[in-house]
Protein backbone atom coordinates (compact mmCIF):
# COMPACT_ATOMS: atom_id res chain seq x y z
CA UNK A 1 -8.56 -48.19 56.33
CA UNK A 2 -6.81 -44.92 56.40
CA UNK A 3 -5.61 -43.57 53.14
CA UNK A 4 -1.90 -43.52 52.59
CA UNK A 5 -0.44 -39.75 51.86
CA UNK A 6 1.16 -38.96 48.74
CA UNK A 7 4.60 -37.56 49.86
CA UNK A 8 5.27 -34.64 47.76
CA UNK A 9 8.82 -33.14 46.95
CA UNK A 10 9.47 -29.44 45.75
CA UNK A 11 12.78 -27.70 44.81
CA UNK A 12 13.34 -24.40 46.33
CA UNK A 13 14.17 -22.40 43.30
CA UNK A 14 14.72 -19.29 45.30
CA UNK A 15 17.58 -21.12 48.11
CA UNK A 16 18.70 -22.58 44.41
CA UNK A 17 19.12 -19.41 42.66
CA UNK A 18 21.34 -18.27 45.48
CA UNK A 19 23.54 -21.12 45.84
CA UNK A 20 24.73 -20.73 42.04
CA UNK A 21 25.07 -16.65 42.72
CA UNK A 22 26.96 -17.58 45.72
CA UNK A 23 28.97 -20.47 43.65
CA UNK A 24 29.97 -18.00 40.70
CA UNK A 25 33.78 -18.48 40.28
CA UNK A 26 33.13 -22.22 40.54
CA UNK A 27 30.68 -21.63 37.97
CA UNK A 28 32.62 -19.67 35.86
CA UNK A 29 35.19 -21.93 35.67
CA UNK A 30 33.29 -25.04 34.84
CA UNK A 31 31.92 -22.55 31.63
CA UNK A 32 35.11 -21.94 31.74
CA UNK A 33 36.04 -25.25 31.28
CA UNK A 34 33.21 -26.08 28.90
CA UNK A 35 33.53 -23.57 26.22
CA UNK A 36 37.06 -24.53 26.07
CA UNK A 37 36.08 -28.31 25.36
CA UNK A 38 33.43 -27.19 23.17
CA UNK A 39 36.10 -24.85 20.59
CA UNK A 40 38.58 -28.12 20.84
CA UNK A 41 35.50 -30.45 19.78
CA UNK A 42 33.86 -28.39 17.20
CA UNK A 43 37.29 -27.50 15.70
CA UNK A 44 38.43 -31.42 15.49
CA UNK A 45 35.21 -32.43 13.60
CA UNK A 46 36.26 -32.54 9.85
CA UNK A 47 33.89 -30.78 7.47
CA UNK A 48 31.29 -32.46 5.68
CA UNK A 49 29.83 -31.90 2.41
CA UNK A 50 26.53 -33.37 1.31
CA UNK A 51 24.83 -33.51 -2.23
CA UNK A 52 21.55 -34.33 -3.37
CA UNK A 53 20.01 -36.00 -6.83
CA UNK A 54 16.41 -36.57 -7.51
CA UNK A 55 15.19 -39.01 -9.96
CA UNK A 56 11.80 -40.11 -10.70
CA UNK A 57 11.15 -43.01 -12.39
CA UNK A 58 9.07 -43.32 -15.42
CA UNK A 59 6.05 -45.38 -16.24
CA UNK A 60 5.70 -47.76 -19.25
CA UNK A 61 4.96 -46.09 -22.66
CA UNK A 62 1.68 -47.55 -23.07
CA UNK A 63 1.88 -46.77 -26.89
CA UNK A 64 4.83 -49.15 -27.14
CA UNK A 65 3.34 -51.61 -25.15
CA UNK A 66 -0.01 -51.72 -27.38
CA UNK A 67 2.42 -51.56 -30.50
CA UNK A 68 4.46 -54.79 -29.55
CA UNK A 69 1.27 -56.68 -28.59
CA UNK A 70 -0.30 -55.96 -31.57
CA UNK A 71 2.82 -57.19 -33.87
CA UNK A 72 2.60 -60.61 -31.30
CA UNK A 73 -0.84 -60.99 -32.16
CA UNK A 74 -0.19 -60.78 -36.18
CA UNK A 75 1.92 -64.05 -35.43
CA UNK A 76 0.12 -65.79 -32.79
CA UNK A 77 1.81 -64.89 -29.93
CA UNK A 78 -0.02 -64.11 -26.62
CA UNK A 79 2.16 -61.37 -24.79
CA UNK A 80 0.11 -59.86 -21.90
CA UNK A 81 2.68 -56.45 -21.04
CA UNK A 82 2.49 -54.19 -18.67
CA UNK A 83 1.95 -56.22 -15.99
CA UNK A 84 4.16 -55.19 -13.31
CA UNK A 85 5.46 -58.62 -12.15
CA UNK A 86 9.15 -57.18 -10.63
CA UNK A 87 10.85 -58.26 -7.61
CA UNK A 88 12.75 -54.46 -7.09
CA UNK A 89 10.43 -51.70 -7.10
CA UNK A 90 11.38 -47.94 -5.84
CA UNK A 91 10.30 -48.97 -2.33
CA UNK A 92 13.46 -51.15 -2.00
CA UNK A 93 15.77 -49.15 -3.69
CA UNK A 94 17.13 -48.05 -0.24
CA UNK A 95 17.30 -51.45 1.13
CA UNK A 96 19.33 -52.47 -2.67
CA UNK A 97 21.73 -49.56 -2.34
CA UNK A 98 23.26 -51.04 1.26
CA UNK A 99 23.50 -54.75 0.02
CA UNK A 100 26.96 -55.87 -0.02
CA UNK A 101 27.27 -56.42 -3.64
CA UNK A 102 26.05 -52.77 -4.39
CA UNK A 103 28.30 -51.39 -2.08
CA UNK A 104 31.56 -53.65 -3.44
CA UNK A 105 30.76 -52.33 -7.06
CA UNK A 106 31.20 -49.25 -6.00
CA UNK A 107 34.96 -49.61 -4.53
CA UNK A 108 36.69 -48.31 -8.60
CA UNK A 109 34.77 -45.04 -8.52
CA UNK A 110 37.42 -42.84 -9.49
CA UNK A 111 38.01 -39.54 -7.25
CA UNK A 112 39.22 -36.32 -7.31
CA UNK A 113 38.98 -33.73 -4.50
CA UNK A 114 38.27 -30.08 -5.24
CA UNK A 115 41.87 -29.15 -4.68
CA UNK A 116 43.09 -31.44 -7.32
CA UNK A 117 45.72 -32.54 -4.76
CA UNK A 118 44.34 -36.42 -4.31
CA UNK A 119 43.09 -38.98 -7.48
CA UNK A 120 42.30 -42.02 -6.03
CA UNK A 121 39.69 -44.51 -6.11
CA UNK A 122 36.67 -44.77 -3.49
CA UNK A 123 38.29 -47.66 -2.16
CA UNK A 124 41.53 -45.66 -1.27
CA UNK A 125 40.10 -42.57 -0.43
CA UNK A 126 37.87 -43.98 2.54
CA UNK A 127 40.72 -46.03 3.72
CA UNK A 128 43.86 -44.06 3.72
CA UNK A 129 42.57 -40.12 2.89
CA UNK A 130 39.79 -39.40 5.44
CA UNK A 131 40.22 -37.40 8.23
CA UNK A 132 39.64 -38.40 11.51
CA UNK A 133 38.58 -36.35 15.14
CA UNK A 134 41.92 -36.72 17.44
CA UNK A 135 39.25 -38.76 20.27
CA UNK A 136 39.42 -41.67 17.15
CA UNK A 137 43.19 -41.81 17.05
CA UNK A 138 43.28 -44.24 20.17
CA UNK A 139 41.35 -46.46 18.70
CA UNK A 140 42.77 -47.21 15.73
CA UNK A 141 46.21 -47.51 16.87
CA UNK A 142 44.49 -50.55 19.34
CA UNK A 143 43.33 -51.86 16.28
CA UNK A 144 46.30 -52.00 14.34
CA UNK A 145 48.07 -53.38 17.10
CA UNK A 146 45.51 -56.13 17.45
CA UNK A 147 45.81 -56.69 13.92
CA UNK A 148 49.92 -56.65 14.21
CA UNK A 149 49.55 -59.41 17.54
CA UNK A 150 47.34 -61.45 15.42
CA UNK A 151 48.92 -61.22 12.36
CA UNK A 152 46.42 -59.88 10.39
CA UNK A 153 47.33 -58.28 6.60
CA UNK A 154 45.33 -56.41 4.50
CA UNK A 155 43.88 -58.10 1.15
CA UNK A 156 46.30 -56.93 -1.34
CA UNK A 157 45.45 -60.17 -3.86
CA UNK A 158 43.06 -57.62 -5.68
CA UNK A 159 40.15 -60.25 -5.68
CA UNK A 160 37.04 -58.99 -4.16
CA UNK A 161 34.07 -61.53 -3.16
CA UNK A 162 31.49 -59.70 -1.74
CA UNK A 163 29.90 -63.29 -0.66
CA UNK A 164 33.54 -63.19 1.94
CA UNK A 165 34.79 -59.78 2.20
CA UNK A 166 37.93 -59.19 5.03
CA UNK A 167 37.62 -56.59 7.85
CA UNK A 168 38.98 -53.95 6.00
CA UNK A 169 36.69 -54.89 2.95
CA UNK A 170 33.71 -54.72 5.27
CA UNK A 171 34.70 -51.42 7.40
CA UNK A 172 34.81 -49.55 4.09
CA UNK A 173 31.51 -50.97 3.05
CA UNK A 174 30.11 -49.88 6.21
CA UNK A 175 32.01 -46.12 6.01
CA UNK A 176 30.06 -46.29 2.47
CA UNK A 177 26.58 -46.87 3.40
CA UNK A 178 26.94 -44.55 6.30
CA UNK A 179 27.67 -42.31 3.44
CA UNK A 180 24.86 -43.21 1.60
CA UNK A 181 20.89 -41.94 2.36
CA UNK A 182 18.34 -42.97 -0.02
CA UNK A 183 14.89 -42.21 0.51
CA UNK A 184 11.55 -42.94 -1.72
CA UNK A 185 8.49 -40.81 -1.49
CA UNK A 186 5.94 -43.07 -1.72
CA UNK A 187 3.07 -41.05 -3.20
CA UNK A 188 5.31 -40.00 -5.73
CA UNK A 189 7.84 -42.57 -6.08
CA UNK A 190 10.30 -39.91 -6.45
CA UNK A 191 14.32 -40.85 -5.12
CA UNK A 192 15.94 -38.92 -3.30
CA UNK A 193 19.85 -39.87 -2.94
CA UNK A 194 22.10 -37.79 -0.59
CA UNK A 195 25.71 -38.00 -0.06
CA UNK A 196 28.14 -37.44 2.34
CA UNK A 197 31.39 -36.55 2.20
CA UNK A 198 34.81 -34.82 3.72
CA UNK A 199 35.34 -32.76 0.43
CA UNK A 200 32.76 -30.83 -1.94
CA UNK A 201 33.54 -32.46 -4.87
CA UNK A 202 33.85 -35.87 -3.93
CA UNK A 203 29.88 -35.65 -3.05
CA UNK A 204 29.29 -34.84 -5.89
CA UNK A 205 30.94 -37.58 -7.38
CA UNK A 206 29.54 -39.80 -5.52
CA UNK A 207 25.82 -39.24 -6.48
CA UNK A 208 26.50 -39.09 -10.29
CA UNK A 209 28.18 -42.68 -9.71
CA UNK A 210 25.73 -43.82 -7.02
CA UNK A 211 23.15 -42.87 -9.18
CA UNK A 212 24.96 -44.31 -12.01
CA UNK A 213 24.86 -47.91 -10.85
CA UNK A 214 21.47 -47.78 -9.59
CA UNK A 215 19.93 -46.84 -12.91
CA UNK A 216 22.38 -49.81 -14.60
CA UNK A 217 22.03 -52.53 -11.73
CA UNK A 218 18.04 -51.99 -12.51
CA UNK A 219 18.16 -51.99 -16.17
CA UNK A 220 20.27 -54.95 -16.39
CA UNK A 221 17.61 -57.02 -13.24
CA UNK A 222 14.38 -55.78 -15.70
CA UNK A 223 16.09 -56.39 -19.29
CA UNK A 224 17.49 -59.38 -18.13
CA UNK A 225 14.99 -62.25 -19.58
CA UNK A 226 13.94 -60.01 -22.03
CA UNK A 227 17.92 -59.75 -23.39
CA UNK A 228 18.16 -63.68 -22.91
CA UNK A 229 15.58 -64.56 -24.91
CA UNK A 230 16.93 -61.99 -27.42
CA UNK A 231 19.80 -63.81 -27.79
CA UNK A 232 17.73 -66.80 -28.55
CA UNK A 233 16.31 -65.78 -30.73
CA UNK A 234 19.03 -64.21 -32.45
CA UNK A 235 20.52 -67.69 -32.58
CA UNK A 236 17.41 -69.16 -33.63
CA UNK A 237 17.04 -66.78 -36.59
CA UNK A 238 20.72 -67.91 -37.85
CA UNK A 239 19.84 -71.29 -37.96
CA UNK A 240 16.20 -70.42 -39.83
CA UNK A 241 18.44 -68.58 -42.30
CA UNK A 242 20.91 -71.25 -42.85
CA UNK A 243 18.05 -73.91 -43.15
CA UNK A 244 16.24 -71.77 -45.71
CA UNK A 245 19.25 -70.69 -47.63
CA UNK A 246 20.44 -74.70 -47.62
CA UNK A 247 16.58 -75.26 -49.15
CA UNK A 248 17.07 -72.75 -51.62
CA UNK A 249 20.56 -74.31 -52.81
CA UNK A 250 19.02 -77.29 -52.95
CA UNK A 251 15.75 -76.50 -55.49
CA UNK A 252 17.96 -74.45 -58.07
CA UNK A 253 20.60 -76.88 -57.83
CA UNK A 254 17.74 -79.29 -59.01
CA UNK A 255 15.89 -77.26 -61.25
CA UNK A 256 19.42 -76.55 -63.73
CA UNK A 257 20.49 -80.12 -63.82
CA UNK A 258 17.23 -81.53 -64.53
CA UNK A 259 15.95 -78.38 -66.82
CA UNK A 260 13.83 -79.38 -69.58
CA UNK A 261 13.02 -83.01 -68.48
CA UNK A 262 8.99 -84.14 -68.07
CA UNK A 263 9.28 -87.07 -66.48
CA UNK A 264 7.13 -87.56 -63.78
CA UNK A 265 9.31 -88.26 -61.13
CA UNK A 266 11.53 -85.86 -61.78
CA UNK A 267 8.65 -83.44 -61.55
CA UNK A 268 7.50 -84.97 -57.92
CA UNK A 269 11.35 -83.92 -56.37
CA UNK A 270 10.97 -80.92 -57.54
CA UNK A 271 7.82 -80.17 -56.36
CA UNK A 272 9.02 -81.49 -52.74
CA UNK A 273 12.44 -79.27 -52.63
CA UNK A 274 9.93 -76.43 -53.28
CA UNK A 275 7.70 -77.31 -51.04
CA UNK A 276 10.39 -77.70 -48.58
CA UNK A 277 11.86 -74.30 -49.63
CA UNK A 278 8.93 -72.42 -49.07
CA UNK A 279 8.53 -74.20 -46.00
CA UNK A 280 11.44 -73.11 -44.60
CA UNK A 281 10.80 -69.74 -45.72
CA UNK A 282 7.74 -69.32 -43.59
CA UNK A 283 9.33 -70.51 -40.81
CA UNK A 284 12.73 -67.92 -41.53
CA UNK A 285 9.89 -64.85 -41.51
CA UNK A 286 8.20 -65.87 -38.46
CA UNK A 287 11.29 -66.15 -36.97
CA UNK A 288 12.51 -62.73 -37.86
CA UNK A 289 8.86 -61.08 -36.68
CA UNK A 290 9.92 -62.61 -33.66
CA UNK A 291 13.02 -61.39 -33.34
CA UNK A 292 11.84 -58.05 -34.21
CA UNK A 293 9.29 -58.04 -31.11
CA UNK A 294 12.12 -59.44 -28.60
CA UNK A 295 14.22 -56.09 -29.84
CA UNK A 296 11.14 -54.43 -28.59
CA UNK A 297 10.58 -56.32 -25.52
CA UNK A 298 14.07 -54.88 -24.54
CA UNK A 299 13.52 -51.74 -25.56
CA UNK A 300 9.72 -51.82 -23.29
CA UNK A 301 11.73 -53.16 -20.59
CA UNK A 302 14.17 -50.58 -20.43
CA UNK A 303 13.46 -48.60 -17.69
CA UNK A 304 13.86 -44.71 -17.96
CA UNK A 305 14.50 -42.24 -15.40
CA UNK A 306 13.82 -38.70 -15.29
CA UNK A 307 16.45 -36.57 -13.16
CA UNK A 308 14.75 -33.45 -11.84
CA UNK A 309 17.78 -32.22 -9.42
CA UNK A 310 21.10 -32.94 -10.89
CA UNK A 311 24.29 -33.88 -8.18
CA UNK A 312 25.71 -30.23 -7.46
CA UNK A 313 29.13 -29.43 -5.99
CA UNK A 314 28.31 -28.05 -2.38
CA UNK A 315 29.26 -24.69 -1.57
CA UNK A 316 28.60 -24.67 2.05
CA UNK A 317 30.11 -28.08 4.58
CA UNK A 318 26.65 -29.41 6.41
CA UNK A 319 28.48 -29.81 9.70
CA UNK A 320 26.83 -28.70 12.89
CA UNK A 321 27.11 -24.95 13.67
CA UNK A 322 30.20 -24.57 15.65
CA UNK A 323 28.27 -22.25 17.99
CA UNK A 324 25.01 -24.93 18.50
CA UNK A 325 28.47 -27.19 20.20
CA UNK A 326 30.25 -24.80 22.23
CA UNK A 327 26.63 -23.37 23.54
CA UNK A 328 26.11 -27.86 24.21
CA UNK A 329 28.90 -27.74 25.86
CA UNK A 330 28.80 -24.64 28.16
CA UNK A 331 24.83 -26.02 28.96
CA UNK A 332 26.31 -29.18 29.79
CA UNK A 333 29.25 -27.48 32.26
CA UNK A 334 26.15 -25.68 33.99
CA UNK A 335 24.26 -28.95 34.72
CA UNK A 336 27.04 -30.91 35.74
CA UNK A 337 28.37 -27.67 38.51
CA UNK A 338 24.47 -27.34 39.32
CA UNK A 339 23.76 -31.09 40.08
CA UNK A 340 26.81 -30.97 42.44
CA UNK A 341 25.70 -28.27 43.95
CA UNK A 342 21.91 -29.53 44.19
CA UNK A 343 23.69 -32.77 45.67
CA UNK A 344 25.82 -31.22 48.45
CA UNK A 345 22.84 -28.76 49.69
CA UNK A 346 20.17 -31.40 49.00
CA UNK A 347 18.71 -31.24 52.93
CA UNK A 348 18.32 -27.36 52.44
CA UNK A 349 16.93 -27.16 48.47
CA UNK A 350 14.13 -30.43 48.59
CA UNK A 351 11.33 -29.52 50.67
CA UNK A 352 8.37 -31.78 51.39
């Protein structure tokens, strides 16, 4: 059987080369043409400011641990701590930060642009203060037209459910986490959270707050059984009062009427309401030990967190170099005037 050829095809750089010399007003213009588009676009795009925060979160305080479980152990308690037994670790801190609920808590930030010239909250700011490139005019004027044919209003009831949010609710969710880049080393477990936004300040804002409700939405998951069985124990320790206060009342009530007497019986009752007063004693200062090391369970349970970059006011915007687009564009004018020339000359430039 006779081996099939491989059919190879070159480009004649040279017949090419002269085509586009030959082609150089056309060319020009479609540069021409390009840069133009490219000064429009990179002038429409509104500035963007970004600022950083670094946090790292901090271990247990073994000390404290060893402290509490030695004060359990003095009243029989078994409390293994330490153990790290949580649901939310660093790793899905990112994934936390664009839930629904996070996002929705964060619609009452208050904010202030650098100019002083706009306080608003979050909520308003993203909706009704953000500037748009002209090329997203067209469509949202379609989509409040839609909205207009369908008969859509906004939520103005003030009740947010982040379980059933409306479209506007959930656009401005989305224009948040867009807004929003958290990243978690994972050697170091170090958090990174970066902002974006349309004025300097605003950024900055933004992280302190972000930041803000990450530290307190994390505290409040890890305290949480720790501060409900605090509470128990707080209510516990009322009623171990009142019972051993009651006993108390009870014996010296006793012990003045009957003062003095020897009969037997009289001896017996008393005996019993002491009994019964020191019983309830006991059971008052175990109670309070226990209390004592639930304080201390919320306190070990507490996370910390230690901030090694602050949130900083940007001085420079982070948008794309105007130059990096208008050289995009006039690169993209040359391909587009070079492919139609490759196209009408293709029998004369291909060679096989």
């Amino acid at each position: 059987m006779e081996e099939k050829k491989k059919v190879k095809m070159h480009i004649d750089i040279v017949r090419l080369s002269s085509l586009i010399f030959k082609d150089k007003r056309k060319m020009l213009s479609y540069l021409g043409v390009g840069a133009l588009m490219g000064i429009i676009v990179a002038f429409s795009i509104p500035r963007i400011y970004k600022s950083s925060v670094m946090l790292a979160p901090e271990s247990s305080n073994s000390s404290l641990t060893s402290n509490i479980s030695s004060l359990a152990s003095m009243v029989g308690m078994d409390m293994k701590l330490g153990g790290s037994d949580d649901a939310i670790y660093p790793e899905i801190y990112p994934d936390l930060m664009l839930s629904t609920k996070f996002l929705c808590s964060l619609f009452d930030i208050p904010i202030v642009t650098k100019d002083h010239k706009i306080e608003t909250t979050l909520y308003d700011y993203i909706k009704t203060k953000q500037k748009d490139p002209w090329w997203q005019y067209p469509k949202k004027l379609l989509t409040t037209l839609i909205k207009k044919i369908k008969g859509q209003q906004d939520n103005k009831s003030g009740k947010l459910d982040p379980t059933m949010l409306s479209k506007d609710d959930y656009d401005i969710t989305q224009a948040i986490s867009r807004s929003i880049d958290c990243k978690v080393d994972k050697k170091t477990s170090v958090i990174s959270i970066t902002i974006t936004a349309q004025d300097a300040l605003v950024a900055k804002i933004l992280a302190d707050s972000v930041q803000s409700r990450l530290q307190g939405f994390i505290t409040d998951y890890r305290t949480n059984k720790a501060r409900h069985d605090l509470a128990y124990m707080e209510s516990l320790c009322k009623e171990a009062e009142a019972d051993y206060n009651e006993a108390r009342h009870n014996y010296a009530s006793y012990s003045d009427n009957y003062l003095g007497l020897v009969r037997e019986s009289y001896k017996v009752k008393q005996e019993e309401l002491e009994n019964e007063m020191q019983l309830r004693y006991n059971i008052y200062t175990q109670v309070i030990q226990q209390l004592q090391i639930s304080k201390a369970k919320v306190q070990e349970r507490t996370p910390a967190f230690t901030e090694i970059q602050p949130a900083t006011v940007p001085v420079k915007h982070s948008n794309t170099p105007k130059i990096f687009i208008l050289s995009a564009f006039i690169f993209l004018a040359f391909l587009i005037r070079t492919s139609i020339l490759i196209w009408r000359n293709k029998s004369t430039i291909f060679t096989f």
